[in-house]
N, C-alpha and C. Protein backbone atom coordinates (compact mmCIF):
# COMPACT_ATOMS: atom_id res chain seq x y z
N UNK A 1 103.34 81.24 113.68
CA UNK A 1 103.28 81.26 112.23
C UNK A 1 104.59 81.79 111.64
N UNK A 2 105.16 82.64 112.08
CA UNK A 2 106.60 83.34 111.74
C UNK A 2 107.73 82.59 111.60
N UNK A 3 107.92 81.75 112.57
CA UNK A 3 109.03 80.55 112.60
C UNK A 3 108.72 79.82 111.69
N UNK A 4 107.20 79.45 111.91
CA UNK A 4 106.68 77.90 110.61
C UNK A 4 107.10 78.50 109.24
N UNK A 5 106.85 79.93 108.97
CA UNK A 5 107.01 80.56 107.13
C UNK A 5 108.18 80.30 107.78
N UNK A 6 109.16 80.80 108.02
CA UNK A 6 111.03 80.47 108.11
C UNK A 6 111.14 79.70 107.65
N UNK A 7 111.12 78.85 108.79
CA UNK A 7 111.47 77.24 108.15
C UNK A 7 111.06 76.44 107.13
N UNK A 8 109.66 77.05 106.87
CA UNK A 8 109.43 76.67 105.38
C UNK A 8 110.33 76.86 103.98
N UNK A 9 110.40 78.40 104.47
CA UNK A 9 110.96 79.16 103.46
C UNK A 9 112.62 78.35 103.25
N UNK A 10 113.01 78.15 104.41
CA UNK A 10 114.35 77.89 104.38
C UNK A 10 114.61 75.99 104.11
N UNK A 11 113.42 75.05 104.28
CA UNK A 11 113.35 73.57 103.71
C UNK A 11 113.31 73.76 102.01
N UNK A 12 112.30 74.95 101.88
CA UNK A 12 111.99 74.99 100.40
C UNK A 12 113.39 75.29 99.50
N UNK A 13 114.21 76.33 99.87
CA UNK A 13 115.75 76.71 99.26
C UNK A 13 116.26 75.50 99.80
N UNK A 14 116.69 74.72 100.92
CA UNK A 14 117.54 73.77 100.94
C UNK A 14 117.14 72.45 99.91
N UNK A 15 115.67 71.93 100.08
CA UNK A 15 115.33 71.23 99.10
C UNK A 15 115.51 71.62 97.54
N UNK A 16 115.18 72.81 96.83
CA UNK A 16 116.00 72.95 95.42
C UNK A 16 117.51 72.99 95.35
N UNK A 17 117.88 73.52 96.59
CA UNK A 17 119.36 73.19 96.19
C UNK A 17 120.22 71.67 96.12
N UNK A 18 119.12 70.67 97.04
CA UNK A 18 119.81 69.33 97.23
C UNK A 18 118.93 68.12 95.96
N UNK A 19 118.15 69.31 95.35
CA UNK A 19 117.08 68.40 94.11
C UNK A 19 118.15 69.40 93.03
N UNK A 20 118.74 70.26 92.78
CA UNK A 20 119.30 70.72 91.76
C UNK A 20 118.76 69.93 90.13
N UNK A 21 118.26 70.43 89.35
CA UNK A 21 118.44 69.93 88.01
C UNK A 21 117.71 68.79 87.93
N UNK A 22 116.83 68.35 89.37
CA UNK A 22 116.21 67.17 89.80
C UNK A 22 114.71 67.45 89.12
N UNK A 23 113.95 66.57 88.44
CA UNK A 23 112.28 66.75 88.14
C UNK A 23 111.55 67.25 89.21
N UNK A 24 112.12 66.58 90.32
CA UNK A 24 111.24 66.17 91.63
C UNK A 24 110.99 68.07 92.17
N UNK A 25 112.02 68.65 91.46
CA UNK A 25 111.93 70.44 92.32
C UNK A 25 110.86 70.86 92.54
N UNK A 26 110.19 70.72 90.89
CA UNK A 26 108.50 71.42 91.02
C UNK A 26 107.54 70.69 91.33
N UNK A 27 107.83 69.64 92.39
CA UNK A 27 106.85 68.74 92.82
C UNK A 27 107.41 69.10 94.32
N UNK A 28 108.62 69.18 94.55
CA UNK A 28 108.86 69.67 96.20
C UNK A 28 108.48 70.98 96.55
N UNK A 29 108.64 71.76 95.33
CA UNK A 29 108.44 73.51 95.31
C UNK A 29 106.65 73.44 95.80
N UNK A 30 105.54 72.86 94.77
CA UNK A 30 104.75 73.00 95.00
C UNK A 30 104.04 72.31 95.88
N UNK A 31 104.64 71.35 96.86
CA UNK A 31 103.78 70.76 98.18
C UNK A 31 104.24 72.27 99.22
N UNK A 32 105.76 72.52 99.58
CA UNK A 32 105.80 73.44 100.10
C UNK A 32 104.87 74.63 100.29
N UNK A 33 104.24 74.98 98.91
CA UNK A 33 103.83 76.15 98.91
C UNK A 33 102.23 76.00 98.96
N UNK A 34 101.91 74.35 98.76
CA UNK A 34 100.40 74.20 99.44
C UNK A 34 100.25 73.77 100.79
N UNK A 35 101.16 73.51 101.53
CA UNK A 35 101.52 73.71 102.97
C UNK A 35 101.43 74.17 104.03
N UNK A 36 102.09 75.56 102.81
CA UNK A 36 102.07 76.85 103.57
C UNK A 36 100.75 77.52 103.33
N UNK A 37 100.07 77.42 102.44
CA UNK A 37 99.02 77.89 102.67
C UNK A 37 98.03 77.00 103.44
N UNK A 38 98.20 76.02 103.65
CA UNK A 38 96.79 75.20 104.67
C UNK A 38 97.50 75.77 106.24
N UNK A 39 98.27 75.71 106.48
CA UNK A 39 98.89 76.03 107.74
C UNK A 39 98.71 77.44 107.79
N UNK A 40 98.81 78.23 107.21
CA UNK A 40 97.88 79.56 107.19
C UNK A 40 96.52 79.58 107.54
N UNK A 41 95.58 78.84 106.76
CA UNK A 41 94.09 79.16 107.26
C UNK A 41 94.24 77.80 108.20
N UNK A 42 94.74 77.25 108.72
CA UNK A 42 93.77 76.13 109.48
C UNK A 42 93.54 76.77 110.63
N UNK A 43 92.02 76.16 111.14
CA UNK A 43 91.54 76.69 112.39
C UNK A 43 91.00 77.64 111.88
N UNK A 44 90.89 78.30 110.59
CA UNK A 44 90.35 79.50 110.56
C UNK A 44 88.43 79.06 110.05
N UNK A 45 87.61 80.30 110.31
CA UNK A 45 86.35 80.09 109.58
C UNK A 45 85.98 81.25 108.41
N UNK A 46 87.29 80.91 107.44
CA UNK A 46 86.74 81.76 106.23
C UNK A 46 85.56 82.63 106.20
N UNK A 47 85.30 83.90 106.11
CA UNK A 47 83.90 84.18 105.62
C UNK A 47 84.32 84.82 104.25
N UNK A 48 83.21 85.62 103.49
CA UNK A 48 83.08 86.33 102.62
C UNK A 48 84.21 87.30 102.58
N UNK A 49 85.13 88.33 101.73
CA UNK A 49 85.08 89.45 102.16
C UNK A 49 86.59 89.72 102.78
N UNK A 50 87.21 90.58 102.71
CA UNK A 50 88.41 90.88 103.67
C UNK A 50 87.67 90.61 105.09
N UNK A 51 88.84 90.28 106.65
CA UNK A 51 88.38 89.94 107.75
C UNK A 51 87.84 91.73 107.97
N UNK A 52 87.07 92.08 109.30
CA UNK A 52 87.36 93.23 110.46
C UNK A 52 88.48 93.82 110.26
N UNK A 53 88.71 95.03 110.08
CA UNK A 53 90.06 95.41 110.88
C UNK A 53 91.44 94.97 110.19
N UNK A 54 91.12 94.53 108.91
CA UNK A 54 92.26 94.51 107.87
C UNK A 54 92.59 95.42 107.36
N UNK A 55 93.91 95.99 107.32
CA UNK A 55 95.13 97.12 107.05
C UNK A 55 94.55 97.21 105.19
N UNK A 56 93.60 97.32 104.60
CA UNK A 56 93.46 97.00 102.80
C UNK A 56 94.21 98.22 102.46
N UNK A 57 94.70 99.49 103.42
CA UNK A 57 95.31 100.68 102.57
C UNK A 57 96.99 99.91 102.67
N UNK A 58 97.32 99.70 103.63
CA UNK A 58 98.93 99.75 103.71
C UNK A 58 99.06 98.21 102.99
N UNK A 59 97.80 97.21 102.99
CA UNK A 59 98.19 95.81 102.84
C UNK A 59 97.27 95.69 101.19
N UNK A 60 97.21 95.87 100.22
CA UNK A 60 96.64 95.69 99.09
C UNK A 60 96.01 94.38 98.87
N UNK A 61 95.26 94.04 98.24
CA UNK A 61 95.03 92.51 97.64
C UNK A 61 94.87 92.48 95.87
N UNK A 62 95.08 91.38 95.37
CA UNK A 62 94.98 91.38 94.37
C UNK A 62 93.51 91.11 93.74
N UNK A 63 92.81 91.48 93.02
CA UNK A 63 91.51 91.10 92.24
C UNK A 63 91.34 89.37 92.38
N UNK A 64 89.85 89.23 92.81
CA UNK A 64 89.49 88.10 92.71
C UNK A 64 88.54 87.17 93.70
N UNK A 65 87.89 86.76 94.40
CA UNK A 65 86.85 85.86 95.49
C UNK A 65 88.12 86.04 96.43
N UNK A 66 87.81 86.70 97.25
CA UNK A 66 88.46 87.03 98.77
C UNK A 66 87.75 86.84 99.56
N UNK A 67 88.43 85.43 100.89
CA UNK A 67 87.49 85.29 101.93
C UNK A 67 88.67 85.68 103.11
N UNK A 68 88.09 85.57 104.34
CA UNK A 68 88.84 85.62 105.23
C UNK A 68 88.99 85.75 106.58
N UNK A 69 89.59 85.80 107.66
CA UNK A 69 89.55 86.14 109.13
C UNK A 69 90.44 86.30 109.64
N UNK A 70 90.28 86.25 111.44
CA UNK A 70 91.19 87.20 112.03
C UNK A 70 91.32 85.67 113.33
N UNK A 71 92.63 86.15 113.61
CA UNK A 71 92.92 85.33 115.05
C UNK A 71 93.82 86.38 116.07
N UNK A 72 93.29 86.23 117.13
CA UNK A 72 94.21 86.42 117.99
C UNK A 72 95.95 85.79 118.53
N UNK A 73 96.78 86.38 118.74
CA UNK A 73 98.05 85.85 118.64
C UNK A 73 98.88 86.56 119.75
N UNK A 74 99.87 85.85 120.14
CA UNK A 74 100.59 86.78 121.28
C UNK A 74 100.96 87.63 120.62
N UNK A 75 100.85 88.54 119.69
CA UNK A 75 101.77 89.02 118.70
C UNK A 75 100.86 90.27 118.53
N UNK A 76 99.25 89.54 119.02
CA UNK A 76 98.07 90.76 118.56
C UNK A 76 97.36 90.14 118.04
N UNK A 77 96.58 91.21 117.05
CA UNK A 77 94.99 90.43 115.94
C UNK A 77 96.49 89.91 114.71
N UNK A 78 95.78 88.93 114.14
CA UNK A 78 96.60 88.08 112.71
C UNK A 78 95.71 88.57 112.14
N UNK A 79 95.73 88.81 110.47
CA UNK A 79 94.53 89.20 109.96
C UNK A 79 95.04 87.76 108.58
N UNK A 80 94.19 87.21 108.17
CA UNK A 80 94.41 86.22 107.04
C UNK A 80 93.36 86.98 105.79
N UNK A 81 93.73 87.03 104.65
CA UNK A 81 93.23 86.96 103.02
C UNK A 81 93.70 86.07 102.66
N UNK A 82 92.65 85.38 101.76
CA UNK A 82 92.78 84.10 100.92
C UNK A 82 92.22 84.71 99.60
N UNK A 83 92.80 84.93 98.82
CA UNK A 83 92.71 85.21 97.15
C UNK A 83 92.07 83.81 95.91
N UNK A 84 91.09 83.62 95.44
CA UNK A 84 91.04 83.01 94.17
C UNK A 84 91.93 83.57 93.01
N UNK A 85 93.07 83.43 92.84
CA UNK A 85 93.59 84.28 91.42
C UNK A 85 94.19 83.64 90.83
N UNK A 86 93.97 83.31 89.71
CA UNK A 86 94.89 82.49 88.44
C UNK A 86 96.57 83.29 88.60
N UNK A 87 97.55 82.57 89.04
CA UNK A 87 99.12 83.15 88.63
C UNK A 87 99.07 84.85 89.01
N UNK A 88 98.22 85.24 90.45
CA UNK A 88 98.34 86.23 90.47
C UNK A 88 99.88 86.59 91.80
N UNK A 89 100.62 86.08 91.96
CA UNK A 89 102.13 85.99 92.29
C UNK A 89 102.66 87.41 92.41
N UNK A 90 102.86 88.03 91.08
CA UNK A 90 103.44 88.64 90.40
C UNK A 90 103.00 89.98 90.59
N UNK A 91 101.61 89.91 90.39
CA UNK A 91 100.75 91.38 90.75
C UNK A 91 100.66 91.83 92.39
N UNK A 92 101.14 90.46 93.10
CA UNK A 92 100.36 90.42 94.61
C UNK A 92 101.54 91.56 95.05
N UNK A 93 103.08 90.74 94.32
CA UNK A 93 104.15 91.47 95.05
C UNK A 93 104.09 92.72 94.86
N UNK A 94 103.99 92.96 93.24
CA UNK A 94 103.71 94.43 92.46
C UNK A 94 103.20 95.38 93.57
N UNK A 95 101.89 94.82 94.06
CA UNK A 95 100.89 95.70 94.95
C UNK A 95 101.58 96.23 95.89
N UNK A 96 102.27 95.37 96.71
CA UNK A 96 102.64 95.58 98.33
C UNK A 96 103.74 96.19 98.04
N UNK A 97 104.59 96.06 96.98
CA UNK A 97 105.90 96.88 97.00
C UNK A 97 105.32 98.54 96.64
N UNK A 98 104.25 98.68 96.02
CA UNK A 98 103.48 99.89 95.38
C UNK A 98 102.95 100.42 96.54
N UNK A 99 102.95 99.87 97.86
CA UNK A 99 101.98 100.34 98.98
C UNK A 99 103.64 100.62 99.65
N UNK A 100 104.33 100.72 99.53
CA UNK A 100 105.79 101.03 100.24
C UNK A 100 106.41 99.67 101.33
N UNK A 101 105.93 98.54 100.98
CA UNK A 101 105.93 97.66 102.06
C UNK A 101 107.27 96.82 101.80
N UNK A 102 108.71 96.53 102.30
CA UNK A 102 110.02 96.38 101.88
C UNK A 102 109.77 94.39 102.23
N UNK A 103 110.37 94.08 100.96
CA UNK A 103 111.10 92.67 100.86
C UNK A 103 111.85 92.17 102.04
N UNK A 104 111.29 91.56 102.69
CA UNK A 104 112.58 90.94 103.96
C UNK A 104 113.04 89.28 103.70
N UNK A 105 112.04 88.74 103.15
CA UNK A 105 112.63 87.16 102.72
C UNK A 105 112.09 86.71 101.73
N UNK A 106 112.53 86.25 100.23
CA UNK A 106 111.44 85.74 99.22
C UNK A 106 111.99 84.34 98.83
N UNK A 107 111.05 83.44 98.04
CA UNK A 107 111.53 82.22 97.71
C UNK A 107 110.51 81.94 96.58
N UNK A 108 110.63 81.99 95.33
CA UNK A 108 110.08 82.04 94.33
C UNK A 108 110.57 80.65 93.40
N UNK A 109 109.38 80.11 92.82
CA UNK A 109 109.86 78.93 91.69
C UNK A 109 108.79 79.09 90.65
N UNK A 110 108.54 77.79 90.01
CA UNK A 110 107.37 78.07 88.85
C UNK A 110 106.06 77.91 89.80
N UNK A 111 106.09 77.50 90.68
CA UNK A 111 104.93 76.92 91.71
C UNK A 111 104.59 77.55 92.16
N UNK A 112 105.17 79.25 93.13
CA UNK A 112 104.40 80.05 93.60
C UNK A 112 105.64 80.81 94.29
N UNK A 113 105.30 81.35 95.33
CA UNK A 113 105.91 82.15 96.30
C UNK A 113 105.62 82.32 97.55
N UNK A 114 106.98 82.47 97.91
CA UNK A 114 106.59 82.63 99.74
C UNK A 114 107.33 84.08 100.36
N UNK A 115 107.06 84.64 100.18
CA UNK A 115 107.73 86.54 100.46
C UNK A 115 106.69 86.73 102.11
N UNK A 116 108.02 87.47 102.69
CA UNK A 116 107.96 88.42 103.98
C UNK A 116 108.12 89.76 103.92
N UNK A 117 107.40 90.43 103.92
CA UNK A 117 107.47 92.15 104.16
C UNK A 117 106.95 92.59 105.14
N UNK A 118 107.51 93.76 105.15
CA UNK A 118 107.44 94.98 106.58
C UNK A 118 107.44 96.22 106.48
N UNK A 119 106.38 96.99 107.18
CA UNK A 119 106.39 98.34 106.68
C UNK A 119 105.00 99.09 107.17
N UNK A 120 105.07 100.17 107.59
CA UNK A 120 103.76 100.67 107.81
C UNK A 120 102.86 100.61 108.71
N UNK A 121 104.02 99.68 109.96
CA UNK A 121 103.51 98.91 111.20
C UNK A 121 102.92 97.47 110.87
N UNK A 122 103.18 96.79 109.66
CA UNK A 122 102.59 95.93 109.63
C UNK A 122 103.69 94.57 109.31
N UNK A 123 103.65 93.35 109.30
CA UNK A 123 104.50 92.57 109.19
C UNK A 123 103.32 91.58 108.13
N UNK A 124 103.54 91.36 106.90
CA UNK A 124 102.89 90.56 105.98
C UNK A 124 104.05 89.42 105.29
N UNK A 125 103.01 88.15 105.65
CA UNK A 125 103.90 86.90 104.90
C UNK A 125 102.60 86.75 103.73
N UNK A 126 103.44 86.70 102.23
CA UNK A 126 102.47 86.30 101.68
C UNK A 126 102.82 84.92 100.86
N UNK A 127 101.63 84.15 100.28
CA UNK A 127 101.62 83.18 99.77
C UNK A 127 101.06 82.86 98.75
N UNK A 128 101.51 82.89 97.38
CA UNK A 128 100.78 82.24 96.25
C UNK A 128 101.76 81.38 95.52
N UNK A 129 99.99 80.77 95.34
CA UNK A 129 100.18 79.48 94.13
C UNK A 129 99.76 79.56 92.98
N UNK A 130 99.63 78.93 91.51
CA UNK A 130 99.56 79.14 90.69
C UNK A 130 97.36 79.71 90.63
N UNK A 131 97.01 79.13 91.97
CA UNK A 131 95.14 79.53 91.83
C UNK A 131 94.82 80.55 93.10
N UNK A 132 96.04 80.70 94.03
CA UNK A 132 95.49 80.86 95.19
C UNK A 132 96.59 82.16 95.72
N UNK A 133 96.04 83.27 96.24
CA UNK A 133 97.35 84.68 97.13
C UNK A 133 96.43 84.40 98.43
N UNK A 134 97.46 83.95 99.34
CA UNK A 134 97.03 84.54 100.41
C UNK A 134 97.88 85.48 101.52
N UNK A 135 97.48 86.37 102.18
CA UNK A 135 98.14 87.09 102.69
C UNK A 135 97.58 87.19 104.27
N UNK A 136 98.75 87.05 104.87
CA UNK A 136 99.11 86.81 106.74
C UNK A 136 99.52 88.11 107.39
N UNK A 137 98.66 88.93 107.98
CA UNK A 137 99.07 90.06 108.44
C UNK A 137 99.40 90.18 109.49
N UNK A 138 100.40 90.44 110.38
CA UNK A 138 100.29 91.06 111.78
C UNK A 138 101.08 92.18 112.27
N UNK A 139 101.11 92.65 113.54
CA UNK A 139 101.74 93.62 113.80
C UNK A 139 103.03 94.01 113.48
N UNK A 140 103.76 95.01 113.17
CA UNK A 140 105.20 94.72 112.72
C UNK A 140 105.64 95.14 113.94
């Protein structure tokens, strides 16, 4: 999952920079960033609820229908949140920077966001769209 957000992150900046001033941006911005979130939960079986064993002190969520689960990874347990939140982007980052958790890669447009942080032993990629935060936890 770490490489896939990279390279996402890094098609998504090369694509606005080679769409510059192009219509097509916030139509490339926002497949990217629904992408990245299906490639986040796939394989997963959503339930109700933050997963087991989710970090909610060091890893915050934003208000709203939270489902979610856990996978195993060479890496350790993954923990996934999936957020219902209208344009909640803004508050998600607010949170995690408020929980002491440091900026390591962001890529922001009108469409959503794709931010990497670290901190607290934990390594979080998060993802929102203008309806949807979801947040990718694993070991840091």
């Amino acid at each position: 999952m770490r490489t896939t957000v990279r390279l996402l992150l890094t098609l998504f900046v090369v694509g606005l920079l080679g769409l510059g001033g192009c219509s097509l941006v916030q139509d490339r911005a926002e497949d990217v960033v629904e992408h990245a979130i299906e490639e986040a939960v796939e394989g997963l079986d959503l339930t109700d609820g933050l997963p087991e064993g989710y970090p909610a002190e060091a890893v915050p969520v934003v208000d709203g229908d939270v489902r979610g689960a856990s996978r195993t990874t060479d890496e350790g347990t993954e923990h996934v949140a999936v957020v219902s939140a209208d344009d909640a982007g803004s508050a998600a980052t607010d949170l995690l920077e408020g929980a002491g958790l440091e900026e390591r890669h962001a890529v922001s447009s009108q469409s959503g966001r794709l931010v990497e942080y670290t901190g607290d032993g934990v390594h979080v990629t998060l993802i929102a769209s203008g309806t949807r935060v979801v947040y990718v936890v694993r070991p840091g």
